[in-house]
N, C-alpha and C. Protein backbone atom coordinates (compact mmCIF):
# COMPACT_ATOMS: atom_id res chain seq x y z
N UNK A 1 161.73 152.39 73.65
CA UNK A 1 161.49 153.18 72.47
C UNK A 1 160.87 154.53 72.84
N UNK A 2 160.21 155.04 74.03
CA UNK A 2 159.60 156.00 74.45
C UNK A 2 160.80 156.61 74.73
N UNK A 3 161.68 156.36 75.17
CA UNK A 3 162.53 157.46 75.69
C UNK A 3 163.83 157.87 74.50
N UNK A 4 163.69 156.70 73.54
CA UNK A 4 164.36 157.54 72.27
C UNK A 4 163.28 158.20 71.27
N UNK A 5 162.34 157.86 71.27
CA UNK A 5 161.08 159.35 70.96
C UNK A 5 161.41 160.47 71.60
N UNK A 6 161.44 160.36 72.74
CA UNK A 6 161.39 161.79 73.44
C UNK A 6 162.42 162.43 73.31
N UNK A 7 163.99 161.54 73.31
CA UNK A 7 164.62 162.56 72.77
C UNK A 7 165.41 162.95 71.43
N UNK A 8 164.53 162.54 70.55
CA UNK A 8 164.11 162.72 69.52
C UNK A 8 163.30 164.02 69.27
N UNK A 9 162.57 163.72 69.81
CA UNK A 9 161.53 165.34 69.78
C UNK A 9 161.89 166.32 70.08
N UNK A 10 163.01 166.18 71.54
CA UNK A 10 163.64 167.16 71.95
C UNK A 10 164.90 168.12 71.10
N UNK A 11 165.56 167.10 70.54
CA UNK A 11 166.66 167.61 69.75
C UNK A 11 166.48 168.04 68.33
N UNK A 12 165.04 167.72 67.79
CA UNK A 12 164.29 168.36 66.47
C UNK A 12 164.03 169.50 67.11
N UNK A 13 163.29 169.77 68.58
CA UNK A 13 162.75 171.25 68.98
C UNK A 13 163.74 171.47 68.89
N UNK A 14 164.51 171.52 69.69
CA UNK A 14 166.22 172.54 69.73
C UNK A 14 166.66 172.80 67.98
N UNK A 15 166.77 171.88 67.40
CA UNK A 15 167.33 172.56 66.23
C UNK A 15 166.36 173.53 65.26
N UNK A 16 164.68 172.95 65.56
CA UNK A 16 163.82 174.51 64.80
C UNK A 16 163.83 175.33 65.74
N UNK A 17 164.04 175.94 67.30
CA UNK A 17 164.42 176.81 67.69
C UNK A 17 165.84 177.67 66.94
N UNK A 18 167.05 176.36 66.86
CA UNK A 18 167.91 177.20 66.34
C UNK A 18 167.93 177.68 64.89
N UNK A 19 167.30 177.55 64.31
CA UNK A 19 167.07 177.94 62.63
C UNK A 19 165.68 178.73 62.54
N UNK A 20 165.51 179.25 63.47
CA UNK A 20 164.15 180.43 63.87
C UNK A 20 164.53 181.31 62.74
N UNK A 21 165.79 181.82 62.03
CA UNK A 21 165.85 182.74 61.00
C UNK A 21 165.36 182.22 59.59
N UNK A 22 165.18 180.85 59.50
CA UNK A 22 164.97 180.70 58.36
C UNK A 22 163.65 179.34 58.83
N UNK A 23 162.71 180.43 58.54
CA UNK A 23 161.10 179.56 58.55
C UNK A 23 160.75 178.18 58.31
N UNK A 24 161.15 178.24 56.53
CA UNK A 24 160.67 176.83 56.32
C UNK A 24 161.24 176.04 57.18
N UNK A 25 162.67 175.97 57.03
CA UNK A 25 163.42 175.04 57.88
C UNK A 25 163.07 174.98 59.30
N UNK A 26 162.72 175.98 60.19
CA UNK A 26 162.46 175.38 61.40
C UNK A 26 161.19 175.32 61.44
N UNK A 27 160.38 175.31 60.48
CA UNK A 27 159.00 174.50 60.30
C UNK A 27 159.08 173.37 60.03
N UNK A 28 159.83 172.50 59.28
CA UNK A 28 160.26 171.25 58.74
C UNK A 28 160.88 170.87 60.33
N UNK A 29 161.61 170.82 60.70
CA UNK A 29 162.18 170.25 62.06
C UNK A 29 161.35 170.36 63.18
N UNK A 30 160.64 171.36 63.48
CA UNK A 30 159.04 171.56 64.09
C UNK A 30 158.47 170.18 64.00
N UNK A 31 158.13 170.02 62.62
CA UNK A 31 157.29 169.06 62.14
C UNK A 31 157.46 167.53 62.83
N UNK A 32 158.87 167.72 62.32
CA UNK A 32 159.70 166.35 63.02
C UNK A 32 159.57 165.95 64.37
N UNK A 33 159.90 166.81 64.92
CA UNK A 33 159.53 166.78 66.50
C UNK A 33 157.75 166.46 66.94
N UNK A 34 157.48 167.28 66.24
CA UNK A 34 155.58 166.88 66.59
C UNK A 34 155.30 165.10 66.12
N UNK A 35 156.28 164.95 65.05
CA UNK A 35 155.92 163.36 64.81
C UNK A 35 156.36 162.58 65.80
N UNK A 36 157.66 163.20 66.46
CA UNK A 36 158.19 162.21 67.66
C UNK A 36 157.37 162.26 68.84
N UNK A 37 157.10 163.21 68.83
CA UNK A 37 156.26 163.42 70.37
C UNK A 37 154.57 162.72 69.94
N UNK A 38 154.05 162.85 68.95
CA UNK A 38 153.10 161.44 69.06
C UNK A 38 153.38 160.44 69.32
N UNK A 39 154.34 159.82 68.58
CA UNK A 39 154.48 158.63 68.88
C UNK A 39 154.81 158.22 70.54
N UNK A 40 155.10 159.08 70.83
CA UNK A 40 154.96 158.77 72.40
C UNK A 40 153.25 158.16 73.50
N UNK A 41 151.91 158.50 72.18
CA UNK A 41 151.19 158.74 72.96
C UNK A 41 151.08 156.93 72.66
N UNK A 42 150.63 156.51 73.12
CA UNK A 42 150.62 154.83 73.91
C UNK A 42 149.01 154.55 72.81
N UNK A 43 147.75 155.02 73.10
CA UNK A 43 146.76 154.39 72.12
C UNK A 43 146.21 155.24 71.02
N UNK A 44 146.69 154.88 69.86
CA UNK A 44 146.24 155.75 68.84
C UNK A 44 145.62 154.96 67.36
N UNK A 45 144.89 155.49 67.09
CA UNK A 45 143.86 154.19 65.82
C UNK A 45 144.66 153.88 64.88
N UNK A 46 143.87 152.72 63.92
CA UNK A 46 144.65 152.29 62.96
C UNK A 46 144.69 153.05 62.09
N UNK A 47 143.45 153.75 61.59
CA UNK A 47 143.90 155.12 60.72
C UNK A 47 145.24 156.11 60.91
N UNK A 48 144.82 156.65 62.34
CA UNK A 48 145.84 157.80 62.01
C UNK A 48 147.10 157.35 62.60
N UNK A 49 147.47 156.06 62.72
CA UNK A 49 148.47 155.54 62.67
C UNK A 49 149.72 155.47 61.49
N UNK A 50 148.35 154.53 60.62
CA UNK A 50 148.52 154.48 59.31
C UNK A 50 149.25 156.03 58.04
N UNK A 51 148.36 157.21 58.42
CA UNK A 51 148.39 158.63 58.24
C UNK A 51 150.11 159.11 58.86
N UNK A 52 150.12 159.16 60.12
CA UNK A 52 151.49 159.41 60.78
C UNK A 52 152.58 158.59 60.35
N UNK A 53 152.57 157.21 59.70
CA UNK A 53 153.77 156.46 59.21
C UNK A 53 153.97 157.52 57.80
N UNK A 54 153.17 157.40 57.04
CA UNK A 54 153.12 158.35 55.77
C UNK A 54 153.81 159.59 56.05
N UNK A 55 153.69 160.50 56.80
CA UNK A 55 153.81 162.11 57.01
C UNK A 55 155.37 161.50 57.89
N UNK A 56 155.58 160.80 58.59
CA UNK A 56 157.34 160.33 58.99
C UNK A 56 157.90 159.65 58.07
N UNK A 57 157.44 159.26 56.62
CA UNK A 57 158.27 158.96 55.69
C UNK A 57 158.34 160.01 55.05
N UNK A 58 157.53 160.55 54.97
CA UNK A 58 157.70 161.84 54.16
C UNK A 58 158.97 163.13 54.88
N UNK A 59 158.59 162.79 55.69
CA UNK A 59 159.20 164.25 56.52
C UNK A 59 160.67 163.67 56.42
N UNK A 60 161.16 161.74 56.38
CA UNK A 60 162.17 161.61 56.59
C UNK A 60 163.15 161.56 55.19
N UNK A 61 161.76 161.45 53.87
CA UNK A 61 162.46 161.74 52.60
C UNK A 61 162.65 163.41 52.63
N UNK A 62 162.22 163.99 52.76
CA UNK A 62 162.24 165.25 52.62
C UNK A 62 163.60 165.95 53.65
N UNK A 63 163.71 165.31 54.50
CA UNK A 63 165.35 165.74 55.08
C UNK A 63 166.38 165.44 54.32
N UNK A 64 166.43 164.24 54.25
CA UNK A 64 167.67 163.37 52.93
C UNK A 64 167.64 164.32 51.82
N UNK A 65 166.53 164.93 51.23
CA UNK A 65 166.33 165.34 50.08
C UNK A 65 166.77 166.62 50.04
N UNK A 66 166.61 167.24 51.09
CA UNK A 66 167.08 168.44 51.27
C UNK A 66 168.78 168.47 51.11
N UNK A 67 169.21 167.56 51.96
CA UNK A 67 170.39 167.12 52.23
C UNK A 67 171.32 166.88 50.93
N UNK A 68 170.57 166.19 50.15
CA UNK A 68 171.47 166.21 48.96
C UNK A 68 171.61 167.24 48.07
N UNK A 69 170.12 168.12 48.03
CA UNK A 69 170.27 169.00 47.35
C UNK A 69 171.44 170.01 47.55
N UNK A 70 171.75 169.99 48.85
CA UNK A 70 172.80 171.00 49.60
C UNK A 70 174.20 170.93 49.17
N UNK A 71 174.29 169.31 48.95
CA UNK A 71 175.60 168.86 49.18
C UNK A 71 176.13 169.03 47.86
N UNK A 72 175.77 169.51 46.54
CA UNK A 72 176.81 170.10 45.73
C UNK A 72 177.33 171.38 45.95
N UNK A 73 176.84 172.14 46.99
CA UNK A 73 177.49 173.19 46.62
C UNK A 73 177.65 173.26 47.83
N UNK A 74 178.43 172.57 49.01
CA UNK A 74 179.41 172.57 49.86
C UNK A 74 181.00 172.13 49.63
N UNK A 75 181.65 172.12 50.72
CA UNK A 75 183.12 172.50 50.34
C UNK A 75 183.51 170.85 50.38
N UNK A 76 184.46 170.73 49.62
CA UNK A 76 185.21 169.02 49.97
C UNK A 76 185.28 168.38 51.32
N UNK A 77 185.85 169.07 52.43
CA UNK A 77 185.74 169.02 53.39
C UNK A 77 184.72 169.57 54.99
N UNK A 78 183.51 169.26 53.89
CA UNK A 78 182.80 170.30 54.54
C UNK A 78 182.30 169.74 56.23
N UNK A 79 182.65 168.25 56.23
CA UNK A 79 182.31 168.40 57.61
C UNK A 79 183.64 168.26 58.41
N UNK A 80 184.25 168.67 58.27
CA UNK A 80 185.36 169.19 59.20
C UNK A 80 185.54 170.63 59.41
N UNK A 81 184.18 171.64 58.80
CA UNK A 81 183.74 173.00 59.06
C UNK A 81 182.77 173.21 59.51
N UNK A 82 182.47 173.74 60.43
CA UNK A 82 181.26 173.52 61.46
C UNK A 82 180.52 175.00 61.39
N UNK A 83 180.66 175.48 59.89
CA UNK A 83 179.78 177.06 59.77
C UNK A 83 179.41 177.05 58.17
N UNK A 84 177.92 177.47 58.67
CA UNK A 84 177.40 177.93 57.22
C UNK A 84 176.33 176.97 56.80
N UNK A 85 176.63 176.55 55.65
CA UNK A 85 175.82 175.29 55.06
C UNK A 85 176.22 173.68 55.73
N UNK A 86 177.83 173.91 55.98
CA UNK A 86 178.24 172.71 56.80
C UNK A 86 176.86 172.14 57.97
N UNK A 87 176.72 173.11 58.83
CA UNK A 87 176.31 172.72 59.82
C UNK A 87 174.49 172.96 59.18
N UNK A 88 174.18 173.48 58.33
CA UNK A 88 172.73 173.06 57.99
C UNK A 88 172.73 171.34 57.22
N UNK A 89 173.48 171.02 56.74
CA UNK A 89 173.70 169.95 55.84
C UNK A 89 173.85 169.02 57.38
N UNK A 90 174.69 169.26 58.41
CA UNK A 90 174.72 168.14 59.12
C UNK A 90 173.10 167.98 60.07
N UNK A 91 172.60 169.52 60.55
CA UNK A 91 171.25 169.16 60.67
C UNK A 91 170.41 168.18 59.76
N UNK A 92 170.46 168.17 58.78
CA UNK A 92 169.59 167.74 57.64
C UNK A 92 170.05 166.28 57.74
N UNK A 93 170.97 165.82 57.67
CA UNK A 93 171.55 164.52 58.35
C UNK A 93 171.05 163.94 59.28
N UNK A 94 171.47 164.49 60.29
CA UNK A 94 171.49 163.67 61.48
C UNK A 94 169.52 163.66 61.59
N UNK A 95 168.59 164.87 61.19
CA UNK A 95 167.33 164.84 60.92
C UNK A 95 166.61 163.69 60.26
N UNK A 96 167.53 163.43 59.25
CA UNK A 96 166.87 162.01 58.60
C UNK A 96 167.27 160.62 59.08
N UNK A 97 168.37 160.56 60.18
CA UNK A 97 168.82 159.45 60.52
C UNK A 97 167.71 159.28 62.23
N UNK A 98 167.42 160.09 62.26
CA UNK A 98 166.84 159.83 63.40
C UNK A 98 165.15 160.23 63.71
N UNK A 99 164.82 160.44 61.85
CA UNK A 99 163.46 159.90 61.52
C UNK A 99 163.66 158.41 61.42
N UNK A 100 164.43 157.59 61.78
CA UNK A 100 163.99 156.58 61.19
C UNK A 100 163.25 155.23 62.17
N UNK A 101 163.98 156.14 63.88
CA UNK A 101 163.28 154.90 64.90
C UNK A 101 161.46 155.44 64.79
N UNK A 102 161.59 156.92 64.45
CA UNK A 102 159.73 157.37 64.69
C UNK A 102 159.23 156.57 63.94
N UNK A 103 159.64 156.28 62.52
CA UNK A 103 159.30 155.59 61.01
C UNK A 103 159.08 153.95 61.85
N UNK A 104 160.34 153.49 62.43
CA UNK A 104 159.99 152.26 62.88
C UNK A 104 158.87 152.13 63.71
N UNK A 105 158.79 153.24 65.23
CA UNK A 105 157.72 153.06 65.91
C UNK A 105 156.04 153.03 65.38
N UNK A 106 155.88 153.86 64.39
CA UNK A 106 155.02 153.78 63.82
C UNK A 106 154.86 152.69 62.60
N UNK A 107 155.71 152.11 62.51
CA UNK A 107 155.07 150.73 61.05
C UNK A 107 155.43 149.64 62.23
N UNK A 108 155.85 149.49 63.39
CA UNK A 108 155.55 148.32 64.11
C UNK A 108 153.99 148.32 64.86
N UNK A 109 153.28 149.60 65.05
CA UNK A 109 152.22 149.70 65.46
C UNK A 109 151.23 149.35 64.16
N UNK A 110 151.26 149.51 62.83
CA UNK A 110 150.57 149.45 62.14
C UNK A 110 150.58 147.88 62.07
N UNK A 111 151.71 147.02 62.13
CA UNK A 111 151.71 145.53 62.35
C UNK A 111 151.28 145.02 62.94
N UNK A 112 151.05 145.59 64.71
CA UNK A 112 150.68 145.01 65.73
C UNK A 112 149.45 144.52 65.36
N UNK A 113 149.18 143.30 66.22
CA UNK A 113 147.42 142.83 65.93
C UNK A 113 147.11 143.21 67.97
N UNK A 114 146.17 142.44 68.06
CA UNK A 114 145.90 142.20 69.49
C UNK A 114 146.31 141.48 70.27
N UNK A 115 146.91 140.31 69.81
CA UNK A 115 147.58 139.67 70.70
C UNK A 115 149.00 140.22 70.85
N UNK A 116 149.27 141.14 69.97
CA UNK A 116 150.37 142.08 70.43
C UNK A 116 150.31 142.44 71.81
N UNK A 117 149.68 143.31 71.55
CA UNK A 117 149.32 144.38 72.73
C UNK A 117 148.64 143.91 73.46
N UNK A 118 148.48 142.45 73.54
CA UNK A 118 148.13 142.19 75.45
C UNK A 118 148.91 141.81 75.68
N UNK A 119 150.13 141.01 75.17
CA UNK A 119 151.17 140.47 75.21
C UNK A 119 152.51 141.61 76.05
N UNK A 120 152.23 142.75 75.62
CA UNK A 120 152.76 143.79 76.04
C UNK A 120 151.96 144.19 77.43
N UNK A 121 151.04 144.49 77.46
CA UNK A 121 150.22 144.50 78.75
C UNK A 121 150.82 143.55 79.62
N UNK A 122 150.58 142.57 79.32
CA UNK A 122 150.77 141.44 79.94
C UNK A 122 152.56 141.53 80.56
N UNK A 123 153.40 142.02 79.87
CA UNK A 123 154.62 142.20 80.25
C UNK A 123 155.01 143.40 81.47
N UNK A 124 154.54 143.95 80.81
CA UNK A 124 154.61 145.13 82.27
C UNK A 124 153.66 145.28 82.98
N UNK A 125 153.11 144.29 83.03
CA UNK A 125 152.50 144.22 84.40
C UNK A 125 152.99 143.08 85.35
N UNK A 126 153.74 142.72 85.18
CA UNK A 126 154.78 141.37 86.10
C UNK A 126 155.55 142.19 86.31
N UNK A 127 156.20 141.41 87.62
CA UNK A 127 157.11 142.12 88.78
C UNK A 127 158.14 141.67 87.84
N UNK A 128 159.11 142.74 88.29
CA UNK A 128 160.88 142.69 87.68
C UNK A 128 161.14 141.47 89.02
N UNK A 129 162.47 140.67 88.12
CA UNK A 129 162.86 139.57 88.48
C UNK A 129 163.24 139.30 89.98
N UNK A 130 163.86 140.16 90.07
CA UNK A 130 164.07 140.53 91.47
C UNK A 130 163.63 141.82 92.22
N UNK A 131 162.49 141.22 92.36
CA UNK A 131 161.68 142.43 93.38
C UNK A 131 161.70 141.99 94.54
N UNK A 132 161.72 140.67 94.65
CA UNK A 132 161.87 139.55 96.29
C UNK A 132 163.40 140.23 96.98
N UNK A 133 163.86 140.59 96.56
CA UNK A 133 165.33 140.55 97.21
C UNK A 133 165.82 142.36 97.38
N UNK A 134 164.96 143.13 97.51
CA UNK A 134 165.14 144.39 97.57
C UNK A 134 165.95 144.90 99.48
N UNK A 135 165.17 144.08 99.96
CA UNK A 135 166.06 144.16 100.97
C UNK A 135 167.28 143.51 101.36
N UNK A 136 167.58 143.00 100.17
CA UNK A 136 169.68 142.57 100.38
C UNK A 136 170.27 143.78 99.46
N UNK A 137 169.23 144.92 98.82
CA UNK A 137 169.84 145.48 98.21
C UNK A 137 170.28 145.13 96.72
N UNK A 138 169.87 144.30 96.34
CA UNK A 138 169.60 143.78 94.91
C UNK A 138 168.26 143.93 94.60
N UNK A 139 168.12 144.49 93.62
CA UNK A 139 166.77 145.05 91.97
C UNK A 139 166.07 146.22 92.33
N UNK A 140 167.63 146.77 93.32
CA UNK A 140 166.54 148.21 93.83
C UNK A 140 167.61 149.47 93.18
């Protein structure tokens, strides 16, 4: 899940870089990305856990929402046109479909108890299955 956060975060930065002409919007995708890239950080409280699930539902209604608002006044075929509102409408898309693992990472942390997370400890810290056999060239 860390490494679909990250690039998650990455491809929200790239798209508020590319909509630098129009503020709100690459403030809103900004946003997005800053939610993904927390969730990367490994120990964070139950409060502002709790706080960050809220602000990634929000951020992920607020893409959809945008999204629909758009979509009356695009063309019939608008995603088989890759200029204009087409391609803001498919940002706004693909933006809310991929708030939704941050949304998960964060309401599975709000679930976790403690025996979660030693349970997880406890997992990566055991050797991969085949670590004995690195010199036949197998689990390396």
């Amino acid at each position: 899940m860390q490494f679909v956060n990250a690039v998650i975060a990455v491809a929200l930065l790239v798209l508020a870089v590319l909509n630098l002409g129009d503020p709100p919007g690459a403030s809103m995708f900004l946003f997005g990305a800053v939610l993904a890239a927390v969730a990367l950080k490994r120990w964070l409280g139950a409060r502002s856990v709790r706080v960050l699930a809220f602000l990634a539902a929000g951020t992920l209604f607020c893409y959809f929402g945008q999204f629909f608002y758009l979509v009356p006044h695009l063309q019939p075929s608008w995603y088989w046109e890759w200029r204009g509102d087409a391609l803001q409408a498919a940002a706004l898309l693909f933006s809310g479909f991929v708030m939704i693992p941050v949304l998960s990472e964060y309401s599975c942390r709000m679930k976790a108890t403690r025996e979660c997370e030693r349970g997880r400890r406890e997992f990566e810290s055991r050797k991969p299955l085949l670590a004995g056999f690195r010199g036949f060239g197998i689990g390396s």
